[in-house]
Protein backbone atom coordinates (compact mmCIF):
# COMPACT_ATOMS: atom_id res chain seq x y z
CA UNK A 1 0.00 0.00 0.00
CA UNK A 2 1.19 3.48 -1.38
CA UNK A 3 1.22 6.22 1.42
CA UNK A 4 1.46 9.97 0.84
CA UNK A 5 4.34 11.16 2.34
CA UNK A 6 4.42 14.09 4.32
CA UNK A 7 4.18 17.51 2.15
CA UNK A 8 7.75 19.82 2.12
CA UNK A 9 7.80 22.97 1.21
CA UNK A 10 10.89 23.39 -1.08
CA UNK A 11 12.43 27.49 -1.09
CA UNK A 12 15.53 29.24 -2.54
CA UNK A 13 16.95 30.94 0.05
CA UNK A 14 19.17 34.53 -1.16
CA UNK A 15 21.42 35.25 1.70
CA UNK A 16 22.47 39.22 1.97
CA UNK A 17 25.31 40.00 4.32
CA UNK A 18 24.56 43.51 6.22
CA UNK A 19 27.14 46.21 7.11
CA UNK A 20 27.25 45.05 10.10
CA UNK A 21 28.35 41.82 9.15
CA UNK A 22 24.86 39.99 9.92
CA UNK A 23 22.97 38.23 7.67
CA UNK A 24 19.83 38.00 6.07
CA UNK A 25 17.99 34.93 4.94
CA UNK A 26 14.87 36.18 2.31
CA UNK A 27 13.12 33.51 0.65
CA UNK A 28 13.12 33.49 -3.12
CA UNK A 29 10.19 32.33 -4.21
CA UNK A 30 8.53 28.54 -4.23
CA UNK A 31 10.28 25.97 -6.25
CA UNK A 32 8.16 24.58 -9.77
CA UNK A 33 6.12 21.60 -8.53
CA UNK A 34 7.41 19.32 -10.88
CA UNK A 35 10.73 19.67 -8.81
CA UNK A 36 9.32 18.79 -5.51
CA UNK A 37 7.71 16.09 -6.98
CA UNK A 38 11.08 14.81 -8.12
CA UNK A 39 12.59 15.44 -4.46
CA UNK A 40 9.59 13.58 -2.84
CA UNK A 41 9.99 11.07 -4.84
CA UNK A 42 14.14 10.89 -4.48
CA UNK A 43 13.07 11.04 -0.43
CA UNK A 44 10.43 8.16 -1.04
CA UNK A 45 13.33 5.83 -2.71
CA UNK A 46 15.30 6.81 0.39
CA UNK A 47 12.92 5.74 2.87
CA UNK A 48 12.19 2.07 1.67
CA UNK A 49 16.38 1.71 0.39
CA UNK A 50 15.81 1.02 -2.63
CA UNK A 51 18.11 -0.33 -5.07
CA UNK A 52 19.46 0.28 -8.47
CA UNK A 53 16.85 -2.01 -10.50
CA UNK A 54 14.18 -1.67 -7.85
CA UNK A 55 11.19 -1.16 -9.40
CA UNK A 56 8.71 2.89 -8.95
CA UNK A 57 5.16 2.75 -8.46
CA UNK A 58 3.41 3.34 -11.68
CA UNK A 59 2.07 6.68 -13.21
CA UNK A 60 -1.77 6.26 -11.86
CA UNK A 61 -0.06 5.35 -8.60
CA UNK A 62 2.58 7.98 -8.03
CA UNK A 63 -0.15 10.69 -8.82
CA UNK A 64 -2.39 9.47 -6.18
CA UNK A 65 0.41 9.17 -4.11
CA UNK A 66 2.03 12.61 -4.49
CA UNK A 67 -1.28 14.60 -5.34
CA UNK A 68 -0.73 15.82 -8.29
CA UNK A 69 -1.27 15.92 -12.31
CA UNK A 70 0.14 13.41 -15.04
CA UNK A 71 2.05 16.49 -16.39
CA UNK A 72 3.58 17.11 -13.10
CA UNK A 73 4.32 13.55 -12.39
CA UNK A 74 5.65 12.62 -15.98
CA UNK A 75 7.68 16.58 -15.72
CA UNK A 76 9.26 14.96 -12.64
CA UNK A 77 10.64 11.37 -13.78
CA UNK A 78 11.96 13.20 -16.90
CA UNK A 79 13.71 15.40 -14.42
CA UNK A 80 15.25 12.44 -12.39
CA UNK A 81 15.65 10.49 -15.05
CA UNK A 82 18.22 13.68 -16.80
CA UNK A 83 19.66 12.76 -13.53
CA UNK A 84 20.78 9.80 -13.99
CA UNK A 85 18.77 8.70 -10.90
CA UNK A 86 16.02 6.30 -12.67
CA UNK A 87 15.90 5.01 -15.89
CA UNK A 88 12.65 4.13 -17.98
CA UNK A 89 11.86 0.65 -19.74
CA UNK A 90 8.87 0.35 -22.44
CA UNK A 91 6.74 -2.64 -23.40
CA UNK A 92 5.72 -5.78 -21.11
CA UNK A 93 7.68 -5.56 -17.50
CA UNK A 94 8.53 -1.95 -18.42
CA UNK A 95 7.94 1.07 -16.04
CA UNK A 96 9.74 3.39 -14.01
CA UNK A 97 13.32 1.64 -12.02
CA UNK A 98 15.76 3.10 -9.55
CA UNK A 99 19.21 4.49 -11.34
CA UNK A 100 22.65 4.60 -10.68
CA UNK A 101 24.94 7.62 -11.58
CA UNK A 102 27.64 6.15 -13.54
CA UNK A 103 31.24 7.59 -12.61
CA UNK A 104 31.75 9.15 -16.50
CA UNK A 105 28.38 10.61 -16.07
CA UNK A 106 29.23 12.38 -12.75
CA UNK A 107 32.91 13.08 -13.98
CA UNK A 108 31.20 15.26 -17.14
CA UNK A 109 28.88 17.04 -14.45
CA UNK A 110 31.71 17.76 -12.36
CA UNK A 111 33.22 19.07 -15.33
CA UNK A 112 30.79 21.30 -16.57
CA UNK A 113 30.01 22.60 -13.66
CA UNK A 114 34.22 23.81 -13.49
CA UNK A 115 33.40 25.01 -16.94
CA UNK A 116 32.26 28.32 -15.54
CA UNK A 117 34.90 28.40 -12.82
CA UNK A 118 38.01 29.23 -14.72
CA UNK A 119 40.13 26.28 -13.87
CA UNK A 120 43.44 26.28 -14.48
CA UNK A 121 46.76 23.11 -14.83
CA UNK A 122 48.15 25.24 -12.04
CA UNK A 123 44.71 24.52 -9.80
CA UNK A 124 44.79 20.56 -11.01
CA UNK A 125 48.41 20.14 -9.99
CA UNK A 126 48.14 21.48 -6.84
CA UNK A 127 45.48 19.14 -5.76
CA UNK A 128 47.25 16.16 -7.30
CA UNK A 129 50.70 17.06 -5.65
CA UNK A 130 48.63 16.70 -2.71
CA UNK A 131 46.81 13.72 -2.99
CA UNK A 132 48.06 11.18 -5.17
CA UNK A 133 51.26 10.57 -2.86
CA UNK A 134 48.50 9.46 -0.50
CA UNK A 135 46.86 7.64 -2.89
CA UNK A 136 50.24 5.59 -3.47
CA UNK A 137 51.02 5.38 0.00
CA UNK A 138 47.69 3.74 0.59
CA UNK A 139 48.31 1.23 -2.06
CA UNK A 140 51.26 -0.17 -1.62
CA UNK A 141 51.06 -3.50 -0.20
CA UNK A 142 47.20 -4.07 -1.20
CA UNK A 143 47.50 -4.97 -4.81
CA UNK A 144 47.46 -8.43 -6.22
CA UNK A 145 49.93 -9.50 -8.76
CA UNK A 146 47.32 -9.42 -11.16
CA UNK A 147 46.75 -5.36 -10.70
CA UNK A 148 50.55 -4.92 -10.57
CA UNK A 149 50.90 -6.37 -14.07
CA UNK A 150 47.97 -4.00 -15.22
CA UNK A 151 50.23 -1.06 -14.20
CA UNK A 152 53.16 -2.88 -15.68
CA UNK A 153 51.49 -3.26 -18.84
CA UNK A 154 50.93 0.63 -18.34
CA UNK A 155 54.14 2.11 -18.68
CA UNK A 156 55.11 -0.90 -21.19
CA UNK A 157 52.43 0.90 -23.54
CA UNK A 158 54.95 4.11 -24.24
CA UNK A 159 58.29 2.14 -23.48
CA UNK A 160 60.14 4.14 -26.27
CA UNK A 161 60.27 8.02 -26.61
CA UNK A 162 58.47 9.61 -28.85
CA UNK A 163 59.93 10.90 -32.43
CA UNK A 164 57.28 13.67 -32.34
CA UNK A 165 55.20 16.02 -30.94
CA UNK A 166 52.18 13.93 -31.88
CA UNK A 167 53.23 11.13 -30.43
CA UNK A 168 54.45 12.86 -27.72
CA UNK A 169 50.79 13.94 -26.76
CA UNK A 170 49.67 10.46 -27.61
CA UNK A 171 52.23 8.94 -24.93
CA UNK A 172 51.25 11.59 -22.35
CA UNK A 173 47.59 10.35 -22.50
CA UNK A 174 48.88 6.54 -22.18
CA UNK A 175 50.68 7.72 -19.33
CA UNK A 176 47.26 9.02 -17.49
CA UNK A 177 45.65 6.00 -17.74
CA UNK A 178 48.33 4.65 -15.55
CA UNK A 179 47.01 7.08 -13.10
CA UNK A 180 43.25 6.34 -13.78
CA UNK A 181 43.84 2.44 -13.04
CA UNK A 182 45.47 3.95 -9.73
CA UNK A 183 42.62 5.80 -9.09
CA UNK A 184 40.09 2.42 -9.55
CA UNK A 185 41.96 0.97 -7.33
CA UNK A 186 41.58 3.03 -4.28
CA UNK A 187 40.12 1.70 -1.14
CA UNK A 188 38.78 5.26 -0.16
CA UNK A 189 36.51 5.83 -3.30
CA UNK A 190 36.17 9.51 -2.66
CA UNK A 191 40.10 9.77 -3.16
CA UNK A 192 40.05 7.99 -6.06
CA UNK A 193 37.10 9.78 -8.04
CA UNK A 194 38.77 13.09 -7.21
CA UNK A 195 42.00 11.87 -9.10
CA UNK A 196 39.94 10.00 -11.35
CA UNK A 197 38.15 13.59 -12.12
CA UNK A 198 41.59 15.14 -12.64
CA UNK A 199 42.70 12.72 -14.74
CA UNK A 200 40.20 13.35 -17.31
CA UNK A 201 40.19 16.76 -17.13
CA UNK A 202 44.00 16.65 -18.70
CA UNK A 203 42.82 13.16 -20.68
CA UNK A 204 40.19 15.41 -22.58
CA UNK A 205 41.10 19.57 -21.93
CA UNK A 206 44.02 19.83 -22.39
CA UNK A 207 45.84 21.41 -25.01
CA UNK A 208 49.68 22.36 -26.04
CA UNK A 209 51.02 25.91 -27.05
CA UNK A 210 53.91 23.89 -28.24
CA UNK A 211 52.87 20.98 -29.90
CA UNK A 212 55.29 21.29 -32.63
CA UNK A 213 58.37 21.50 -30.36
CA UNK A 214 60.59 18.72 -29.96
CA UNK A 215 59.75 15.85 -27.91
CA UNK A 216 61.52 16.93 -24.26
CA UNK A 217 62.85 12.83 -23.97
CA UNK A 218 64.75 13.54 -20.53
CA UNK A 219 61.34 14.67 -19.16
CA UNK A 220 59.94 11.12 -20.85
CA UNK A 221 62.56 9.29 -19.01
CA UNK A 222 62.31 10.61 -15.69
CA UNK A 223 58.25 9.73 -16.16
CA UNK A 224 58.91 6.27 -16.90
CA UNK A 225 61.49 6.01 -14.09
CA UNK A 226 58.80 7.20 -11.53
CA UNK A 227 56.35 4.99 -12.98
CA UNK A 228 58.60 1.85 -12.54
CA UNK A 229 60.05 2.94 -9.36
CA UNK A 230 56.20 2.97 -7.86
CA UNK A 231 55.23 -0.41 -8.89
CA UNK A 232 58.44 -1.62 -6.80
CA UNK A 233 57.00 0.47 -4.02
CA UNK A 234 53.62 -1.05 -4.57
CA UNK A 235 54.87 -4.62 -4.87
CA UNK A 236 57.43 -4.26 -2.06
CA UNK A 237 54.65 -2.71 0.47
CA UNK A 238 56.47 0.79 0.83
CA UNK A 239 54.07 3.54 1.37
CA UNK A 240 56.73 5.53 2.61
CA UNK A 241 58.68 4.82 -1.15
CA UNK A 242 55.53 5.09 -2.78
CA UNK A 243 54.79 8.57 -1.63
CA UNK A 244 58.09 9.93 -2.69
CA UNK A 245 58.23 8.79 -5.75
CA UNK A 246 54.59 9.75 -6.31
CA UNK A 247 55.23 13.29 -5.19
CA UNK A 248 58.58 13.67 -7.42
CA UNK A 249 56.66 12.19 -10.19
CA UNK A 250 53.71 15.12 -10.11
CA UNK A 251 56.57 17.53 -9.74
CA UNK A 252 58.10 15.91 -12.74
CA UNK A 253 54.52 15.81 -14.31
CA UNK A 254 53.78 19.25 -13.82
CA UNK A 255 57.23 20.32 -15.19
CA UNK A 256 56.28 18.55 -18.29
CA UNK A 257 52.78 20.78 -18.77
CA UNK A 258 54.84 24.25 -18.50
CA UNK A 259 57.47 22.91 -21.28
CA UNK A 260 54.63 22.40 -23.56
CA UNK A 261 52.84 25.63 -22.33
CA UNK A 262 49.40 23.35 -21.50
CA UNK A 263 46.37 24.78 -20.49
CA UNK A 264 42.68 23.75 -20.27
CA UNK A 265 40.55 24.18 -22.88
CA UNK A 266 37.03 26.16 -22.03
CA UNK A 267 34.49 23.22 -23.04
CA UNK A 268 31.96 21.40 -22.13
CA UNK A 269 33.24 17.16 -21.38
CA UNK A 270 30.88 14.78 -23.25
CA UNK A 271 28.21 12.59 -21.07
């Protein structure tokens, strides 16, 4: 039996700070009902822990359950669904079912949503200087051989320097995904989404004021070292190794960007 939860009242909220350094909380006006639908019905999922695949009550019964018109009901499953957070099946056993946010999906919001904030190589480097030594550090020991020859594989893929600048950008992508398996393989998932986030960003944004310069093959070489040099870390169960190398390595990394003169592009990353 379907009950009708109890009704919200959903408001923007504009805060103004006074001159006196108080503030004031006016309310903006109501938010559109199909949106409080959607956040009843986000709350309703909540309450009975639901499940990605769980099945939604049906139109006829979410609009006796919530109160309100087809439009509004169908306005507010197109809203989740835009989401991410349900997804719709037609024909015999179709209907509405519970979602799950992939991690590319929420990566692109993340990254639209920076689209508007001016972010910069400098702002990505800082945050990876500071946290994929810890990342490292948290991994070493905790791999199986079976991950270990995934990052092995890794470096293997750009084992020779490149004889151009093309190649040269090609080999720097290879050498993030080394970096993205790292990230999937973080036991704090947080941590590794945030480096997995940063890792695209320069995977897909990036782009070289001097492609056409020589390849910079010391700056290759001291990439691959690092690389190397934290598998042993990893395999030998050195965090304290691991985050030294890790941290010379996004030095090294981030020397590599200002030869090239890299710098985000201002676009929007695909879903």
């Amino acid at each position: 039996m379907l009950h009708k939860p109890r009704e919200v009242v959903y408001l923007w909220t504009k805060i103004e700070v006074s001159m006196d350094g108080g503030q004031e909380v006016k309310p903006k006006g109501k938010r559109s009902r199909p949106v409080q639908v959607a956040d009843q019905i986000k709350a309703w999922v909540v309450e009975r822990d639901l499940h990605q695949g769980d099945k939604l009550p049906n139109e006829a019964e979410m609009i006796a359950l919530f109160q309100v018109s087809k439009g509004t009901v169908r306005e507010a499953l197109r809203i989740l669904e835009a989401q991410g957070l349900i997804a719709t099946r037609t024909g015999p056993g179709g209907g509405s079912f519970v979602g799950e946010v992939s991690q590319d999906r929420a990566l692109s919001l993340l990254g639209n949503y920076f689209y508007f904030q001016e972010l910069s190589l400098a702002d990505i480097y800082q945050m990876r200087k500071a946290l994929e030594p810890e990342l490292a550090a948290g991994l070493a020991g905790q791999l199986d051989a079976a991950q270990l020859d995934a990052l092995t594989a890794l470096v293997g893929s750009h084992a020779t320097p490149a004889q151009s600048p093309e190649e040269e950008k090609r080999e720097h992508i290879a050498s993030l995904a080394f970096h993205a398996k790292l990230a999937e393989y973080a036991g704090n998932r947080l941590l590794g989404f945030m480096i997995a986030f940063m890792v695209r960003m320069l995977t897909e944004m990036t782009v070289y004021r001097k492609l056409y310069d020589m390849p910079n093959h010391e700056l290759w070489r001291r990439g691959r070292h690092h690389q190397l040099e934290l598998i042993a870390a990893l395999r030998k169960g050195d965090p304290d190794g691991a985050r030294r190398t890790m941290a010379s390595h996004m030095a090294a990394a981030e020397e590599l960007m200002q030869h090239q003169e890299a710098r985000l592009a201002r676009r929007f990353l695909p879903d």
